[in-house]
N, C-alpha and C. Protein backbone atom coordinates (compact mmCIF):
# COMPACT_ATOMS: atom_id res chain seq x y z
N UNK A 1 104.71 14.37 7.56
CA UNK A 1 103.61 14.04 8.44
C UNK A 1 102.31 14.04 7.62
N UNK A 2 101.82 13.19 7.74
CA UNK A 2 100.44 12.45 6.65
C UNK A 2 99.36 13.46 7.68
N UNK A 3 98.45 13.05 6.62
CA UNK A 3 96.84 14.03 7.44
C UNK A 3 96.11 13.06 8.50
N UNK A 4 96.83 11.69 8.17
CA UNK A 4 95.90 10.71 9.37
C UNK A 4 96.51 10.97 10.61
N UNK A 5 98.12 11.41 10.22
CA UNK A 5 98.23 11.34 11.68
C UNK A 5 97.80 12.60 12.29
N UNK A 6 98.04 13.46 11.63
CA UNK A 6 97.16 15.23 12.54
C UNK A 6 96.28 14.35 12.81
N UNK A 7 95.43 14.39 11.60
CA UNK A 7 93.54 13.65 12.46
C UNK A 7 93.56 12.76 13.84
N UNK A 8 94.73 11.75 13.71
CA UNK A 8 94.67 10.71 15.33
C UNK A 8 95.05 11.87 15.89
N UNK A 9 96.30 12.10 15.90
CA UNK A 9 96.79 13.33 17.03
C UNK A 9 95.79 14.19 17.99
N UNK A 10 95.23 14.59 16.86
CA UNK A 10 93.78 15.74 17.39
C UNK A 10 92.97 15.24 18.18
N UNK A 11 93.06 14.03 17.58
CA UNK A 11 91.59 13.05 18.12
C UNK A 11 92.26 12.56 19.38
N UNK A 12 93.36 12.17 20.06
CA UNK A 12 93.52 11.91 20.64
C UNK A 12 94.36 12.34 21.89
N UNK A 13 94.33 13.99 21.75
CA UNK A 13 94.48 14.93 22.69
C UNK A 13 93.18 15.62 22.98
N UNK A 14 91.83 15.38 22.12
CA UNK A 14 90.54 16.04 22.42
C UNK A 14 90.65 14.69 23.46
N UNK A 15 90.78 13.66 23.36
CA UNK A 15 89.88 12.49 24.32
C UNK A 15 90.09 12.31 25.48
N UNK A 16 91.85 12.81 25.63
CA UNK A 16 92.35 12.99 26.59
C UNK A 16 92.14 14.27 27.68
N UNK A 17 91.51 15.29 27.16
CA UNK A 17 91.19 16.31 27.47
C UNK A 17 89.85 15.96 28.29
N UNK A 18 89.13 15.53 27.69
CA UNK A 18 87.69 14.92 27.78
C UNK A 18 87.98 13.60 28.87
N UNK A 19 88.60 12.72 28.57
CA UNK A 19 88.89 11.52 29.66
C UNK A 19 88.91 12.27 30.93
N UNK A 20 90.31 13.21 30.77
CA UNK A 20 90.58 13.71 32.31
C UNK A 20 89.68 14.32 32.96
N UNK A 21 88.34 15.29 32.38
CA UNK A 21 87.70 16.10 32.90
C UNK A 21 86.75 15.11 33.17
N UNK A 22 86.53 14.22 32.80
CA UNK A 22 85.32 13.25 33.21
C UNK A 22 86.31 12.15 34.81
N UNK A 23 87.16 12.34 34.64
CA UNK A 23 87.62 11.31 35.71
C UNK A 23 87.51 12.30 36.93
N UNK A 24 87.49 13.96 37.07
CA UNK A 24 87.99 14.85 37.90
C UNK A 24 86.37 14.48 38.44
N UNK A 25 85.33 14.95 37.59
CA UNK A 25 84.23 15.26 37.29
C UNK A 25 83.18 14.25 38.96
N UNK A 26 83.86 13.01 38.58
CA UNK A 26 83.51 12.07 39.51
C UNK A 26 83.66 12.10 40.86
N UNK A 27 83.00 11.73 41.97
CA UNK A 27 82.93 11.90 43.03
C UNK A 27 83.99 10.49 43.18
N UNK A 28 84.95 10.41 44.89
CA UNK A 28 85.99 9.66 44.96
C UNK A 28 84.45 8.69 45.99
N UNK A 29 85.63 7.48 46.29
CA UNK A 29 85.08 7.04 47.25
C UNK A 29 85.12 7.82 48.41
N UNK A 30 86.23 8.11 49.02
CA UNK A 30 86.08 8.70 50.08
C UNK A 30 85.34 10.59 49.61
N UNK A 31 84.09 10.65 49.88
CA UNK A 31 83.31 11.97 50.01
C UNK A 31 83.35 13.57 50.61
N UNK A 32 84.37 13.24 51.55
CA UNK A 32 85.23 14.50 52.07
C UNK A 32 85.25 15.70 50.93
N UNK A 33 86.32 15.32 50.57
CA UNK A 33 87.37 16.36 49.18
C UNK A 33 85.59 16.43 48.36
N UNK A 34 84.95 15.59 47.55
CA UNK A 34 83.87 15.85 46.61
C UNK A 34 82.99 17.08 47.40
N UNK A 35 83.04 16.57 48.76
CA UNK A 35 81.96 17.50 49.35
C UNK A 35 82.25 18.64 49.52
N UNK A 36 83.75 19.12 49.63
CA UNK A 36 83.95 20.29 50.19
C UNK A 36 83.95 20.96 48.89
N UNK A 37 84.15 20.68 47.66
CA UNK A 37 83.52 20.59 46.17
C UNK A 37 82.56 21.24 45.60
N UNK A 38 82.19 20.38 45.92
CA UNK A 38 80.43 20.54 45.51
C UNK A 38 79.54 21.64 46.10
N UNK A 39 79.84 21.67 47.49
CA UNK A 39 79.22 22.39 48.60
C UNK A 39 77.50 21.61 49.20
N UNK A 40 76.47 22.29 48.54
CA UNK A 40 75.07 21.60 49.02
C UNK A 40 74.49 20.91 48.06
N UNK A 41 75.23 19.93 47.21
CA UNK A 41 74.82 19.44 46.50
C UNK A 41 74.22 18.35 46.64
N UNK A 42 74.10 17.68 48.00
CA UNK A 42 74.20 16.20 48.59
C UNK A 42 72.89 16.82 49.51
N UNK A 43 72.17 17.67 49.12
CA UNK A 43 70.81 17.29 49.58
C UNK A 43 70.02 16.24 49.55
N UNK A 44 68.65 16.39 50.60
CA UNK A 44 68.26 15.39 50.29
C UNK A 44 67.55 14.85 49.02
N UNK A 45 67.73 15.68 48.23
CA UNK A 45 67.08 15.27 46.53
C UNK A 45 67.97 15.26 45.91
N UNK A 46 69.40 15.84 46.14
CA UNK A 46 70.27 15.70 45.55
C UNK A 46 71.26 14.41 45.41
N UNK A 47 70.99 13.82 46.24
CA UNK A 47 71.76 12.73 46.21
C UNK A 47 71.69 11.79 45.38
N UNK A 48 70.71 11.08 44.77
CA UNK A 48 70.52 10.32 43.95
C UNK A 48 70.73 10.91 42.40
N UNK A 49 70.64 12.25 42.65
CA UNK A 49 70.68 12.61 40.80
C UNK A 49 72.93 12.84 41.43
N UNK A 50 73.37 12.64 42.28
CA UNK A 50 74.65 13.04 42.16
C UNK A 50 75.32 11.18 41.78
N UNK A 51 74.29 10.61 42.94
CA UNK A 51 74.70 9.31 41.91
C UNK A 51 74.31 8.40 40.77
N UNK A 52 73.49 9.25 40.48
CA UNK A 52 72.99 8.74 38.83
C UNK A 52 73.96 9.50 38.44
N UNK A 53 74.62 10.78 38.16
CA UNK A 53 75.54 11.18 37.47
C UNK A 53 76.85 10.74 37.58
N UNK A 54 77.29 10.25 39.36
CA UNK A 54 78.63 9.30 38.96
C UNK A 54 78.36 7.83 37.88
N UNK A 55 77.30 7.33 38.10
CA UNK A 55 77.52 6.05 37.11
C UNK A 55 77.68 6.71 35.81
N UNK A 56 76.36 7.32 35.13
CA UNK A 56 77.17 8.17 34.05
C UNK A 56 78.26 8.69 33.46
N UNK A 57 79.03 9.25 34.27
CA UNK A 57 80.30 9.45 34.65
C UNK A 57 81.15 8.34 34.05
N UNK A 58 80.86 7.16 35.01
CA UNK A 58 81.79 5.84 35.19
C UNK A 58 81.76 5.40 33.92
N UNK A 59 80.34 5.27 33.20
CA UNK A 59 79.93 4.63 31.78
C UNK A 59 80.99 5.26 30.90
N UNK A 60 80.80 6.85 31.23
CA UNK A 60 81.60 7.51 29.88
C UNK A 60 83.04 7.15 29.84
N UNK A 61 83.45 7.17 30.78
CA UNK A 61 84.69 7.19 31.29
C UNK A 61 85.38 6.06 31.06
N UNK A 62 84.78 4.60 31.06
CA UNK A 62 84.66 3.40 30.63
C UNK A 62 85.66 3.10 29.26
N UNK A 63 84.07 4.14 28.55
CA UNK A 63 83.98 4.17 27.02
C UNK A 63 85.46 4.92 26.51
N UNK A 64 85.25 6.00 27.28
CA UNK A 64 86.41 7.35 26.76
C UNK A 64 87.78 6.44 26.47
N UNK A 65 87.96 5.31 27.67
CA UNK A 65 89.51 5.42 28.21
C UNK A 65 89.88 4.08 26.92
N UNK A 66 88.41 3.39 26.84
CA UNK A 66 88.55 2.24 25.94
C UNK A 66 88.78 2.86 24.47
N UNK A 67 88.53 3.50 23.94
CA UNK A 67 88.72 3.88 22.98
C UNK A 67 89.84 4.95 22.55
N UNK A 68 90.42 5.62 23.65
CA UNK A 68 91.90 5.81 24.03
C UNK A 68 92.98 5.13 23.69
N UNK A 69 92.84 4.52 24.23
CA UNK A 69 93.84 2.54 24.23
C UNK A 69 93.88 2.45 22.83
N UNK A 70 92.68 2.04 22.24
CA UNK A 70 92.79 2.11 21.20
C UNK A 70 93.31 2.38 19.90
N UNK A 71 92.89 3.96 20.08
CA UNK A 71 93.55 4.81 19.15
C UNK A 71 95.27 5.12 19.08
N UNK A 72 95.60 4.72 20.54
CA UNK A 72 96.96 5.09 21.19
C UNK A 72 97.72 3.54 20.10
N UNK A 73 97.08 3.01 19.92
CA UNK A 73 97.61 1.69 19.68
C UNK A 73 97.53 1.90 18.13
N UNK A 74 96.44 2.00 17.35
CA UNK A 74 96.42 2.79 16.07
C UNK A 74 97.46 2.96 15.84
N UNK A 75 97.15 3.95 16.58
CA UNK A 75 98.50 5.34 15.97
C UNK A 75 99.76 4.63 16.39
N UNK A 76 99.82 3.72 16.81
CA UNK A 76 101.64 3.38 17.29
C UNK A 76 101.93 2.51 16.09
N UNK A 77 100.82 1.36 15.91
CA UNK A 77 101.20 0.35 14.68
C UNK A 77 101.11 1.70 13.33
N UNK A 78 100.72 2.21 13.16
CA UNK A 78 100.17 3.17 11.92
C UNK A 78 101.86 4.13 11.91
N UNK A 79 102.28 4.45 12.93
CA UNK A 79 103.82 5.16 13.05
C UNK A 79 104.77 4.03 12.85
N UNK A 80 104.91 2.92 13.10
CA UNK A 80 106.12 1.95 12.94
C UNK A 80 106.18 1.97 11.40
N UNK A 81 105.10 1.84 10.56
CA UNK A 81 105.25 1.16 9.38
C UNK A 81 105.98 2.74 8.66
């Protein structure tokens, strides 16, 4: 076992770690389950910084899963040879 693959390996159980907690992280569409969650977070000032933080969220999450794929794919052509 070569050092690139520890390095993907690592790298790609941190992202996954990180993907999932950012997908939990997010409020669903349906608001029920988030709310009972959250508790008073959906004040009235709160609401807009809860959905500035789902797009945030969405952005990272975007990014995280794209570069997942990625690496998952890396590492598969990088193991055949």
């Amino acid at each position: 076992m070569g050092v690139l693959e520890i390095v993907l390996g690592v790298i790609i159980c941190v992202l996954a770690v990180v993907l999932i907690a950012c997908v939990l992280l997010q409020s669903g569409k349906d608001k029920r389950l988030s709310g009972a969650i959250a508790g008073a977070a959906e004040t009235f000032f709160g609401k807009s910084k809860s959905q500035a933080r789902d797009k945030v969220l969405s952005r990272i999450t975007t990014v995280l899963s794209f570069v997942f794929v990625v690496l998952v794919v890396v590492m598969y052509i990088y193991m055949t040879k």
